[in-house]
C-alpha atoms as a PDB file:
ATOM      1  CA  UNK A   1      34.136 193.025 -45.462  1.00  0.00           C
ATOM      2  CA  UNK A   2      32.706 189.447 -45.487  1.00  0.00           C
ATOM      3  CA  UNK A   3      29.955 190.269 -48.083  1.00  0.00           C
ATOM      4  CA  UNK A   4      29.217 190.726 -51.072  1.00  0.00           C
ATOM      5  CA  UNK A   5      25.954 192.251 -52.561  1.00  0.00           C
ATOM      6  CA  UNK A   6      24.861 191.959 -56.133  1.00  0.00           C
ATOM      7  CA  UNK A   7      24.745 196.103 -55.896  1.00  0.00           C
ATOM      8  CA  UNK A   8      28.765 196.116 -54.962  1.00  0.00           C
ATOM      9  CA  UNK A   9      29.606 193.437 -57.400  1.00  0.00           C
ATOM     10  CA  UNK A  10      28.020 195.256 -60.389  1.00  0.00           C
ATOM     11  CA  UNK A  11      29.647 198.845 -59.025  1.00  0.00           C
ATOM     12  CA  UNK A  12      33.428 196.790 -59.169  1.00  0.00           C
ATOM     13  CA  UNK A  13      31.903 195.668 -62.707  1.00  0.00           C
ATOM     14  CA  UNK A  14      31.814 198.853 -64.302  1.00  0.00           C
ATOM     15  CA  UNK A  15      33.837 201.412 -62.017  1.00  0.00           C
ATOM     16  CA  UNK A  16      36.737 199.402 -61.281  1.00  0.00           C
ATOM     17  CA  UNK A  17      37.869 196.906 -64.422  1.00  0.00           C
ATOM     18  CA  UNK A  18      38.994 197.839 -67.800  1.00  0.00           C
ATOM     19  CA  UNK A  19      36.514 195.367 -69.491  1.00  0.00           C
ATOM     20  CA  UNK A  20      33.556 195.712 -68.074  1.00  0.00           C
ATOM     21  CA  UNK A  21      31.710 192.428 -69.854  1.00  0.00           C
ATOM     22  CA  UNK A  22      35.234 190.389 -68.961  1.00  0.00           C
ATOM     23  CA  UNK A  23      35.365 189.805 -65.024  1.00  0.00           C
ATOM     24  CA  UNK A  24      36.363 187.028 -62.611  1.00  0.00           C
ATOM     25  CA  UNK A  25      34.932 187.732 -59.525  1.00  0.00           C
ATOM     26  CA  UNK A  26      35.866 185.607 -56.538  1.00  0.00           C
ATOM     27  CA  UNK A  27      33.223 183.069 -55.317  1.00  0.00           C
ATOM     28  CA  UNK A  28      31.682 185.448 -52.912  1.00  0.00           C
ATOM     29  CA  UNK A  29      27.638 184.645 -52.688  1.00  0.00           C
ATOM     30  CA  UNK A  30      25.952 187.902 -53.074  1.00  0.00           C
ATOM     31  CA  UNK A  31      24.417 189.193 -49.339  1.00  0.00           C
ATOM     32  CA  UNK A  32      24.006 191.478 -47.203  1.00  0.00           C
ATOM     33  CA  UNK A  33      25.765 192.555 -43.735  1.00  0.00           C
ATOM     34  CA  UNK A  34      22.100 191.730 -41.733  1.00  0.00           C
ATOM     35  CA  UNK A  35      22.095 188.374 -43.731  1.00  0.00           C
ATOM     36  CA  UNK A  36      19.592 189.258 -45.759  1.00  0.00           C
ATOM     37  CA  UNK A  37      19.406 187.026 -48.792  1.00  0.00           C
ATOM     38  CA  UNK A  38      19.541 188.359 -52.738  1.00  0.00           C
ATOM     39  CA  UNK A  39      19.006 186.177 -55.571  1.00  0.00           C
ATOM     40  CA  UNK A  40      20.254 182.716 -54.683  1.00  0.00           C
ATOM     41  CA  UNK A  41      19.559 180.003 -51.591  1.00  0.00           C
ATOM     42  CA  UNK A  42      22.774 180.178 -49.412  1.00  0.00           C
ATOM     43  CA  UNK A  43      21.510 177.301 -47.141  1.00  0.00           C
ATOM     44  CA  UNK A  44      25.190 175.985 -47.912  1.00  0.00           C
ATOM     45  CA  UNK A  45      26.838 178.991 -47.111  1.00  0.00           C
ATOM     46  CA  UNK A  46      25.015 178.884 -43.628  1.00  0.00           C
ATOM     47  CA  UNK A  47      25.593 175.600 -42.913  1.00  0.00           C
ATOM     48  CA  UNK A  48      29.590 176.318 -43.918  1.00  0.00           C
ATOM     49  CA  UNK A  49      29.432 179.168 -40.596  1.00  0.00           C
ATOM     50  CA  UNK A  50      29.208 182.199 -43.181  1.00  0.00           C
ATOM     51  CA  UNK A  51      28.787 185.581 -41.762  1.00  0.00           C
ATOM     52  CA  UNK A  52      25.599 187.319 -41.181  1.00  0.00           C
ATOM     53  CA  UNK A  53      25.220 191.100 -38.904  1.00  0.00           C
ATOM     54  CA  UNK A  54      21.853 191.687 -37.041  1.00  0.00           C
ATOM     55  CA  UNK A  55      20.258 194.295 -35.955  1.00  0.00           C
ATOM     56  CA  UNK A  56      20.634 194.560 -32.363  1.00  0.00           C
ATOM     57  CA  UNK A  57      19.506 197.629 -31.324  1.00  0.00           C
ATOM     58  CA  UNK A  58      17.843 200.940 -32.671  1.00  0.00           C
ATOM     59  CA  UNK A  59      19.068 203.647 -30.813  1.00  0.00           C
ATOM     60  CA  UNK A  60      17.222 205.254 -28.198  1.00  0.00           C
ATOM     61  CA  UNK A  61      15.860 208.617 -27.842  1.00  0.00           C
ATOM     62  CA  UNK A  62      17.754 209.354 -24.603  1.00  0.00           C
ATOM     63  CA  UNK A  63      21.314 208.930 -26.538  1.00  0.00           C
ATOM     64  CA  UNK A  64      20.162 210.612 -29.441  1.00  0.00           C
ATOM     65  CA  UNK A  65      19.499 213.441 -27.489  1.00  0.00           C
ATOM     66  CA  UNK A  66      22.349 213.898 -25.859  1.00  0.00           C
ATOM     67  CA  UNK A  67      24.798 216.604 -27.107  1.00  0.00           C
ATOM     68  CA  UNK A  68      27.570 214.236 -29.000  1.00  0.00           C
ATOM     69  CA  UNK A  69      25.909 210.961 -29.803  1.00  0.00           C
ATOM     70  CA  UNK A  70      27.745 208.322 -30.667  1.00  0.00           C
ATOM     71  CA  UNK A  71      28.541 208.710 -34.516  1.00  0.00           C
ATOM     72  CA  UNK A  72      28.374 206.227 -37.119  1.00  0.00           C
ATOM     73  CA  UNK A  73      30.997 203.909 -37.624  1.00  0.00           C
ATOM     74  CA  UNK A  74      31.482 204.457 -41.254  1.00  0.00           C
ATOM     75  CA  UNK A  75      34.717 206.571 -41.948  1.00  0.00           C
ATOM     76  CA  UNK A  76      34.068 209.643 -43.778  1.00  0.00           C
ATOM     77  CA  UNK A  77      30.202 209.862 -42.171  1.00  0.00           C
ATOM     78  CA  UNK A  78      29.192 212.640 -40.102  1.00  0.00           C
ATOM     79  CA  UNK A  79      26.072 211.026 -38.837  1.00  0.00           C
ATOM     80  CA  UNK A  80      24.432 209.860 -35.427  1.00  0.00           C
ATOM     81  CA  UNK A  81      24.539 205.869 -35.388  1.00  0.00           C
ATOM     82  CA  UNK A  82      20.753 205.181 -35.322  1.00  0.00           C
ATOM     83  CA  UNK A  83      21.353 201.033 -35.144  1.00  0.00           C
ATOM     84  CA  UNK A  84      23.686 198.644 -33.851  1.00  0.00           C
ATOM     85  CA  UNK A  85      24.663 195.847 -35.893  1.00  0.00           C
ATOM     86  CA  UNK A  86      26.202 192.195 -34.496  1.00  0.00           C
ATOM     87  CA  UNK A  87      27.848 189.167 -36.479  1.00  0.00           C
ATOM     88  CA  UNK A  88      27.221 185.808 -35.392  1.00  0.00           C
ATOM     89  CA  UNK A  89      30.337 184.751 -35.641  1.00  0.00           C
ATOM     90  CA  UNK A  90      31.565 187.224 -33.285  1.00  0.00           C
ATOM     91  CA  UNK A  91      29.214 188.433 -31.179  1.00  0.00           C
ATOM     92  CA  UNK A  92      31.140 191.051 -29.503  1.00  0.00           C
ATOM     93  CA  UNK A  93      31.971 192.698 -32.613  1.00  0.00           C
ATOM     94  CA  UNK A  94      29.372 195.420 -33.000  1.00  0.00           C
ATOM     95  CA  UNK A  95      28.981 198.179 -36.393  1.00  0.00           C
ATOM     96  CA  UNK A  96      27.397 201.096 -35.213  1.00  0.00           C
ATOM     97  CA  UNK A  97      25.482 202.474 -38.712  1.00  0.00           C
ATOM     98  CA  UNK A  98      23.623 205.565 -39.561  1.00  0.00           C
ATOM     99  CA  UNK A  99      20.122 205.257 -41.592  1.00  0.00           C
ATOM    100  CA  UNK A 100      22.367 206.094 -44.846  1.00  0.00           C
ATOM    101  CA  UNK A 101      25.683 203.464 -44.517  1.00  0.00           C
ATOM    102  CA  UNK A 102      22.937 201.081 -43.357  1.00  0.00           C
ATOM    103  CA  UNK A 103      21.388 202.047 -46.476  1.00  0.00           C
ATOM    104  CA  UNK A 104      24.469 201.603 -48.867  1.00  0.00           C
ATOM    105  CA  UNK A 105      25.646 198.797 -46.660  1.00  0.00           C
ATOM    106  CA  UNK A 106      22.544 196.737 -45.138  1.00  0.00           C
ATOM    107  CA  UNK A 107      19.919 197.455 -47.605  1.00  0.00           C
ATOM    108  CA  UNK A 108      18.078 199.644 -44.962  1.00  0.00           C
ATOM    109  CA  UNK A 109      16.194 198.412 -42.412  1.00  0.00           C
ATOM    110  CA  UNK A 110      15.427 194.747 -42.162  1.00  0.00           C
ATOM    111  CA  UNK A 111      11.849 193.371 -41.768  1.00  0.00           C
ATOM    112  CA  UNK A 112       9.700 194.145 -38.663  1.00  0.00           C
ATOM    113  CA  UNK A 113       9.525 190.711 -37.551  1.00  0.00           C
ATOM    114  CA  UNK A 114      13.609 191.053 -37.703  1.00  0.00           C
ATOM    115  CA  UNK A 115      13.183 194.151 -35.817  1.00  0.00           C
ATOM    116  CA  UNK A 116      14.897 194.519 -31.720  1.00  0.00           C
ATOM    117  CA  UNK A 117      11.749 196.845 -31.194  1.00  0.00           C
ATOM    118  CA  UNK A 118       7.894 196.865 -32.140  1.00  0.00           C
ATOM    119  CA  UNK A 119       7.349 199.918 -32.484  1.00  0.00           C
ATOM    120  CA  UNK A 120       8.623 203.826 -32.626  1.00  0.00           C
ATOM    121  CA  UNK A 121       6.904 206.863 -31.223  1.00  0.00           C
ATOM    122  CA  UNK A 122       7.143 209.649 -33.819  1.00  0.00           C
ATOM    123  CA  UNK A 123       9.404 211.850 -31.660  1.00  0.00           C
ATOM    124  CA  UNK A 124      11.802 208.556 -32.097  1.00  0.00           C
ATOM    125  CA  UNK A 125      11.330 209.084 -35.699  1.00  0.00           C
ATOM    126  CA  UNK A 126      12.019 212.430 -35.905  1.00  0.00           C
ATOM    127  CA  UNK A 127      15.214 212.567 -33.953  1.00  0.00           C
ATOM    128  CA  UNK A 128      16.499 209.297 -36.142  1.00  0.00           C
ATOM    129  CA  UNK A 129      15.584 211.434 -39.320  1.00  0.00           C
ATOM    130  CA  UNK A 130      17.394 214.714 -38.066  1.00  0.00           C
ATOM    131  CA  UNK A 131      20.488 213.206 -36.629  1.00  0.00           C
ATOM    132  CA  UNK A 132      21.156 210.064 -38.267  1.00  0.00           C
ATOM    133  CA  UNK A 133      20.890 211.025 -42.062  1.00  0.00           C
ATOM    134  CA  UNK A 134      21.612 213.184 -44.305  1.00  0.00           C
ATOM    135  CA  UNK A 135      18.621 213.073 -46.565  1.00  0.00           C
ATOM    136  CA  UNK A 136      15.519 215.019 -46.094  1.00  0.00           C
ATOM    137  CA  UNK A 137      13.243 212.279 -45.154  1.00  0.00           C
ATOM    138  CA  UNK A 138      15.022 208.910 -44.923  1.00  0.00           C
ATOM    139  CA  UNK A 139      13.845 205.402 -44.898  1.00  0.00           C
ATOM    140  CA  UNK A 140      11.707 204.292 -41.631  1.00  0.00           C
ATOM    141  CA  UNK A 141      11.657 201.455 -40.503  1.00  0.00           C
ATOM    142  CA  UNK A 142       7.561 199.782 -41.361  1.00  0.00           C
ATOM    143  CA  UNK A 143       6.640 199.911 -37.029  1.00  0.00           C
ATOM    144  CA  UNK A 144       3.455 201.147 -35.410  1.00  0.00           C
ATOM    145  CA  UNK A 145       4.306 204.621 -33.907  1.00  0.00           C
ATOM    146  CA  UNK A 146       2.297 202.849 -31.184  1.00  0.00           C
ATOM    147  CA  UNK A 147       2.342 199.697 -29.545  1.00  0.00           C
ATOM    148  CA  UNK A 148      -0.102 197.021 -30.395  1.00  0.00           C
ATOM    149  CA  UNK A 149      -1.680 195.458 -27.897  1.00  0.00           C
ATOM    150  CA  UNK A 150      -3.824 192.250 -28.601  1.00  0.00           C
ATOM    151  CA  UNK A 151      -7.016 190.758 -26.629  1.00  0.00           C
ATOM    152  CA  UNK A 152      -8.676 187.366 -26.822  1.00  0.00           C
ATOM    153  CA  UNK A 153     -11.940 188.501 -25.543  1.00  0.00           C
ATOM    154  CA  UNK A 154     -13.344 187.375 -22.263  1.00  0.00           C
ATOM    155  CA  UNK A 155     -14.099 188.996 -19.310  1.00  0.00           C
ATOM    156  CA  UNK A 156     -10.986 191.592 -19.241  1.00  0.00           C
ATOM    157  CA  UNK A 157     -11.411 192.611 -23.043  1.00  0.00           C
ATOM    158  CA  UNK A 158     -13.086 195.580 -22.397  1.00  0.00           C
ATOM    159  CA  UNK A 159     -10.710 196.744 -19.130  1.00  0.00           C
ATOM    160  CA  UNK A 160      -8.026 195.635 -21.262  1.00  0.00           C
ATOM    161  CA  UNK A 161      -9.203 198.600 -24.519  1.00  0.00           C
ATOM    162  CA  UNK A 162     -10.273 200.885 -21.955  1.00  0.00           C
ATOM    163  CA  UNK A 163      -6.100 200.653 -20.465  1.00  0.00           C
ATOM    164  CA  UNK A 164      -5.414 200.491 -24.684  1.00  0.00           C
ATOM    165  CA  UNK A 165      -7.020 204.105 -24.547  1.00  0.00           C
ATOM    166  CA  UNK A 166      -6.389 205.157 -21.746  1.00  0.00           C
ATOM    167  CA  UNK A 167      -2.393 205.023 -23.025  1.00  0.00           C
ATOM    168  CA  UNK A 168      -3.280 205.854 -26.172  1.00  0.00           C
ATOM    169  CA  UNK A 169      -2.485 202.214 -28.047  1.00  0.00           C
ATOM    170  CA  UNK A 170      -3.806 200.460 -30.607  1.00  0.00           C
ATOM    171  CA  UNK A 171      -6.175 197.976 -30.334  1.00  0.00           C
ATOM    172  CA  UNK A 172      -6.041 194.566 -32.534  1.00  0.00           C
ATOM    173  CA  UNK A 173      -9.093 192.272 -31.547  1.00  0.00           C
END
């Protein structure tokens, strides 16, 4: 593991030291396996080649479906991998996570804008909530179940919302 969030430091704090209110913790900057920043600017740590994981892919609804999907990376988890994770500084070296390890270990689901997909129909959503987590209704990730499509007026505007409805998308003017 080349991270360290403030959520794992403060579980070694009290579940693995004697003292508590007495520990030296190795100059790890507290982050996340997507990159995802904490507390503190780590413009140094990027600029020294530190590690950051992105999301790659979200699963698709095909491989969910079929009868053994591939399961989640995480040792002792039973779960459908629902996301595919990458590090930059070793591109080929993918984590394959369930909603709940990427929970524990990602923070969840990044941002949409960090997102490999704009949106996700709600029979995606279903199938990610039945066979990639154990919880009874897991995080989502904030998409359209939809996707968006955008006009700039003109001529085609209205052939462009009739096709919007016609395929049942939403419409941003």
């Amino acid at each position: 593991m080349t991270f360290m969030t403030n959520k794992h430091r403060e579980a070694i704090r009290l579940y693995c030291t004697r003292n508590p209110d007495n520990v030296d913790f190795p100059e790890y900057l507290p982050t996340s396996r997507n990159g995802g920043k904490e507390e503190e600017d780590f413009s140094d740590e990027e600029e020294a080649g530190g590690e950051r994981w992105d999301l790659i892919e979200v699963i698709d609804e095909k491989s969910l479906k079929k009868k053994k999907p591939k399961s989640c990376d995480e040792e002792e988890c039973q779960s459908a991998a629902c996301a595919v994770w990458a590090s930059n500084l070793e591109p080929d070296d993918h984590w394959h996570g369930c909603i709940d390890c990427m929970e524990n270990y990602c923070g969840g689901w990044p941002s949409a804008s960090e997102m490999p997909v704009r949106h996700l129909t709600d029979a995606h959503r279903t199938l990610l909530a039945e066979k990639c987590s154990e919880r009874e209704d897991p995080p989502m990730p904030d998409l359209p179940n939809k996707p968006l499509v955008a006009t700039a007026g003109g001529d085609s505007a209205n052939n462009n919302q009739e096709l919007a409805s016609a395929l049942g998308w939403i419409v941003v003017n």
